[in-house]
C-alpha atoms as a PDB file:
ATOM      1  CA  UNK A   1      28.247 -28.783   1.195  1.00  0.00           C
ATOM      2  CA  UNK A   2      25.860 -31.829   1.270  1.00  0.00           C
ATOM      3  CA  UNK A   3      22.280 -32.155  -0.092  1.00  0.00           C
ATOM      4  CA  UNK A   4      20.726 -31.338   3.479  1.00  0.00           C
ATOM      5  CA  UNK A   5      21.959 -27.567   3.592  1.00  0.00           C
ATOM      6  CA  UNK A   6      24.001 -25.395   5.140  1.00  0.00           C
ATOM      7  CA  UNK A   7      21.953 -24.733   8.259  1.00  0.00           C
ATOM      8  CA  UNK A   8      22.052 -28.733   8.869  1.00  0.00           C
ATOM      9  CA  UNK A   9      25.835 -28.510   8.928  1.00  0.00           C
ATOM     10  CA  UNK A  10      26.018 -24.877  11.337  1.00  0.00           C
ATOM     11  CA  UNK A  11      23.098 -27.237  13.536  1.00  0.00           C
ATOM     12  CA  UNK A  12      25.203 -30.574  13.797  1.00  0.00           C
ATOM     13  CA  UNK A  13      28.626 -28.533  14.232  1.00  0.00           C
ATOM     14  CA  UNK A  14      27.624 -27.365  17.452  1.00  0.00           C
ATOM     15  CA  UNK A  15      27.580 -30.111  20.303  1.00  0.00           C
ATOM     16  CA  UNK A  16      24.507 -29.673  22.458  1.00  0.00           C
ATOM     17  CA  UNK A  17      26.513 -29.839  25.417  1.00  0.00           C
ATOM     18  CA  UNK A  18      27.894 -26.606  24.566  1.00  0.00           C
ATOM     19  CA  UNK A  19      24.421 -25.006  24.601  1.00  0.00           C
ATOM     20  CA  UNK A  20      23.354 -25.953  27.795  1.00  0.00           C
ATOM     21  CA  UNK A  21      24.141 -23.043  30.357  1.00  0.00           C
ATOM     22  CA  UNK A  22      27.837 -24.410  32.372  1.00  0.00           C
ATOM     23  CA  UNK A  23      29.781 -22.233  30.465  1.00  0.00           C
ATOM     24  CA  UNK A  24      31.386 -18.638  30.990  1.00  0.00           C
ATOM     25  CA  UNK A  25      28.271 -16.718  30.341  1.00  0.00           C
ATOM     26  CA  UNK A  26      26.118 -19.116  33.038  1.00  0.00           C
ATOM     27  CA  UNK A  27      23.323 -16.801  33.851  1.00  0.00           C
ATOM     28  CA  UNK A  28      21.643 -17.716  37.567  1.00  0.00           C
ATOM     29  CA  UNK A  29      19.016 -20.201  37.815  1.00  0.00           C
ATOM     30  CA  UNK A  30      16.765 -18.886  40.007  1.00  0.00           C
ATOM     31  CA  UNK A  31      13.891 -21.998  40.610  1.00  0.00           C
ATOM     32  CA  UNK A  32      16.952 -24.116  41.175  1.00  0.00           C
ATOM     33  CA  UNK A  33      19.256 -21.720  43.185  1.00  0.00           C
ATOM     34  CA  UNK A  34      17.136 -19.129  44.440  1.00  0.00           C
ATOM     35  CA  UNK A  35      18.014 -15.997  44.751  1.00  0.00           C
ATOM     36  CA  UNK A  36      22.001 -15.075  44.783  1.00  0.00           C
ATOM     37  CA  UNK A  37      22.984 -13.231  47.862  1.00  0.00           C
ATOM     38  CA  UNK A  38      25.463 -10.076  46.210  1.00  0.00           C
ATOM     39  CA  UNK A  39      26.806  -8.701  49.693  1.00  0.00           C
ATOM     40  CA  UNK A  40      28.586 -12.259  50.365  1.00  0.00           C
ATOM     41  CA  UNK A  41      30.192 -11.696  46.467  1.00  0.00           C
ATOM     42  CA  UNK A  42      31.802  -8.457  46.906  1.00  0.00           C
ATOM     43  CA  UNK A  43      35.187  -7.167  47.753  1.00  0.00           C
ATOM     44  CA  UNK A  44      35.878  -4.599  50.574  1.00  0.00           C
ATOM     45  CA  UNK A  45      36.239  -1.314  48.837  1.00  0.00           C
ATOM     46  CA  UNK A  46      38.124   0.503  51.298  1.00  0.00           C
ATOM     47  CA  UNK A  47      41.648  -1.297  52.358  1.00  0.00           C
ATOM     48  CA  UNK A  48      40.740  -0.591  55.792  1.00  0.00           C
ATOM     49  CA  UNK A  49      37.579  -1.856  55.991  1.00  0.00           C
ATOM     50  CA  UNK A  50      38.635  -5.404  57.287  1.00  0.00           C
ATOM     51  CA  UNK A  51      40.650  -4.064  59.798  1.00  0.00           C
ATOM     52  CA  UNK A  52      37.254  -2.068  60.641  1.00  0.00           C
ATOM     53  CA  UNK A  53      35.139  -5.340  61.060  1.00  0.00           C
ATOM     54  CA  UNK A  54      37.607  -6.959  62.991  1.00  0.00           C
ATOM     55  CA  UNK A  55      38.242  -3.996  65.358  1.00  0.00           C
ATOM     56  CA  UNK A  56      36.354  -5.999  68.683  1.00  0.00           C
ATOM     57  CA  UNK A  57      38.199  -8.773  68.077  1.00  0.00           C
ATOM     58  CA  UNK A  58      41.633  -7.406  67.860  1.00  0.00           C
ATOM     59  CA  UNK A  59      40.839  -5.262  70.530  1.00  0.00           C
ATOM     60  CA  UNK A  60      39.813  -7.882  72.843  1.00  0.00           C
ATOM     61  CA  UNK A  61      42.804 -10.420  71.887  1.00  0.00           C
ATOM     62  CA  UNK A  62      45.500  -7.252  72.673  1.00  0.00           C
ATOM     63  CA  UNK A  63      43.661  -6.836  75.797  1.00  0.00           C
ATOM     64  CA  UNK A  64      43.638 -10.376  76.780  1.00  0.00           C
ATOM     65  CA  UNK A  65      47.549 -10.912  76.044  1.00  0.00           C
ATOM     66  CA  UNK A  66      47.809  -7.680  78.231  1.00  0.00           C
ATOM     67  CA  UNK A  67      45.624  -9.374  81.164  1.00  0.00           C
ATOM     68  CA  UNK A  68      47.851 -12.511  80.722  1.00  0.00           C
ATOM     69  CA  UNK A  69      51.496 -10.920  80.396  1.00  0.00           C
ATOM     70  CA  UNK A  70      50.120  -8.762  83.530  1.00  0.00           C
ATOM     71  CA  UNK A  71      48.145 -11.232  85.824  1.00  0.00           C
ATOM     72  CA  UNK A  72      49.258 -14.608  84.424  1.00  0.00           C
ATOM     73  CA  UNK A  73      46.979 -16.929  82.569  1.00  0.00           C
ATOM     74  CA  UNK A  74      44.096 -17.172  84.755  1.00  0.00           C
ATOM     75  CA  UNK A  75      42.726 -13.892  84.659  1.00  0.00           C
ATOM     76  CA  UNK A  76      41.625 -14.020  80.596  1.00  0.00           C
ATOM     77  CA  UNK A  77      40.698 -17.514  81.134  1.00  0.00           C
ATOM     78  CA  UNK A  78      38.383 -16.360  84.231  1.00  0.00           C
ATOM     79  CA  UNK A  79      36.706 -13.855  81.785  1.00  0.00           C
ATOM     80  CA  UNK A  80      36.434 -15.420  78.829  1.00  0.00           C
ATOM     81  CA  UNK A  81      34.125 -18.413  81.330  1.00  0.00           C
ATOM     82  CA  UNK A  82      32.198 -15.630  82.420  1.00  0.00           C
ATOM     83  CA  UNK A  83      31.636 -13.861  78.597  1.00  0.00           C
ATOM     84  CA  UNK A  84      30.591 -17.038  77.638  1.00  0.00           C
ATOM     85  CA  UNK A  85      28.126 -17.967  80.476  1.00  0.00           C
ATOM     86  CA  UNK A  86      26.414 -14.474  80.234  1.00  0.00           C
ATOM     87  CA  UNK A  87      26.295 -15.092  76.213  1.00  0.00           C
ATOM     88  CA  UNK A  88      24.529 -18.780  77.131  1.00  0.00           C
ATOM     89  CA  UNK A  89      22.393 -16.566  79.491  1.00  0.00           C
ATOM     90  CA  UNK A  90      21.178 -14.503  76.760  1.00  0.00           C
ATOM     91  CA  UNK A  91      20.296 -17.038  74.022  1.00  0.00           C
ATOM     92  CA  UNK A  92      17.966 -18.563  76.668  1.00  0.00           C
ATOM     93  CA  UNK A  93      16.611 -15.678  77.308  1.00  0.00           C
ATOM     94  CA  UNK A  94      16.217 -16.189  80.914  1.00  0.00           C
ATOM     95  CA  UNK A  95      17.381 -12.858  82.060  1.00  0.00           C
ATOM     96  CA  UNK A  96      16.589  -9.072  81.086  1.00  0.00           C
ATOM     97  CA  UNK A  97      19.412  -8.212  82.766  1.00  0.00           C
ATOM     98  CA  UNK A  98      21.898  -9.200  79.994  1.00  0.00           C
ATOM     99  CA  UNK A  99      22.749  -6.066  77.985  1.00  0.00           C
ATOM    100  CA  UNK A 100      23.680  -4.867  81.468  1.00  0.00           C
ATOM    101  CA  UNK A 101      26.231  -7.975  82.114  1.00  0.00           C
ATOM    102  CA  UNK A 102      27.447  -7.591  78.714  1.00  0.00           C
ATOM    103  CA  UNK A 103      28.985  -3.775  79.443  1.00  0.00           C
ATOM    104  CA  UNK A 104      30.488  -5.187  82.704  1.00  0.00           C
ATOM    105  CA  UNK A 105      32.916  -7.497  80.460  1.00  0.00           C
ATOM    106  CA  UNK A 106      33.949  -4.343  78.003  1.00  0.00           C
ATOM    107  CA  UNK A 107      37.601  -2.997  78.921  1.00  0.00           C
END
């Protein structure tokens, strides 16, 4: 032990890097970060509950493979146009009628 004391050694033994807050027990810096968003952080709880969110879309591939193993390659391509111009349509906003064009393109 030297003549400053033993809390001078235990206070230069620890770097001050090691204080700062980048280590395991990093707590959340909210003026910096804002607030942190939990939904995005969690795992699904269910195993099927992907499969759930991505019903519509596996739906609609298996039906367009069907429409293109039936009716060739134009038909999906034809409908996937006109999904996409009545989705344009609605973003604008020019039309009230869009909810109504939107069940016209469901199988």
């Amino acid at each position: 032990m030297n003549a400053r004391g033993l809390g001078s050694e235990l206070k230069d033994s620890i770097p001050v890097a090691e204080l700062s807050a980048s280590g395991p027990f990093e707590s959340h810096d909210l003026l910096r970060k804002g607030f942190s968003c939990v939904k995005n952080e969690l795992l699904p709880s269910h195993p099927l509950e992907l499969s759930e969110k991505n019903f519509q879309l596996n739906q609609d591939k298996m039906n367009f493979s069907t429409l293109r193993n039936i009716q060739g390659l134009f038909a999906p391509l034809k409908l996937q146009m006109e999904f996409k111009a009545v989705q344009q349509q609605k973003l604008n906003k020019q039309t009230h009628k869009c909810e109504k064009c939107f069940s016209v393109f469901q199988f």
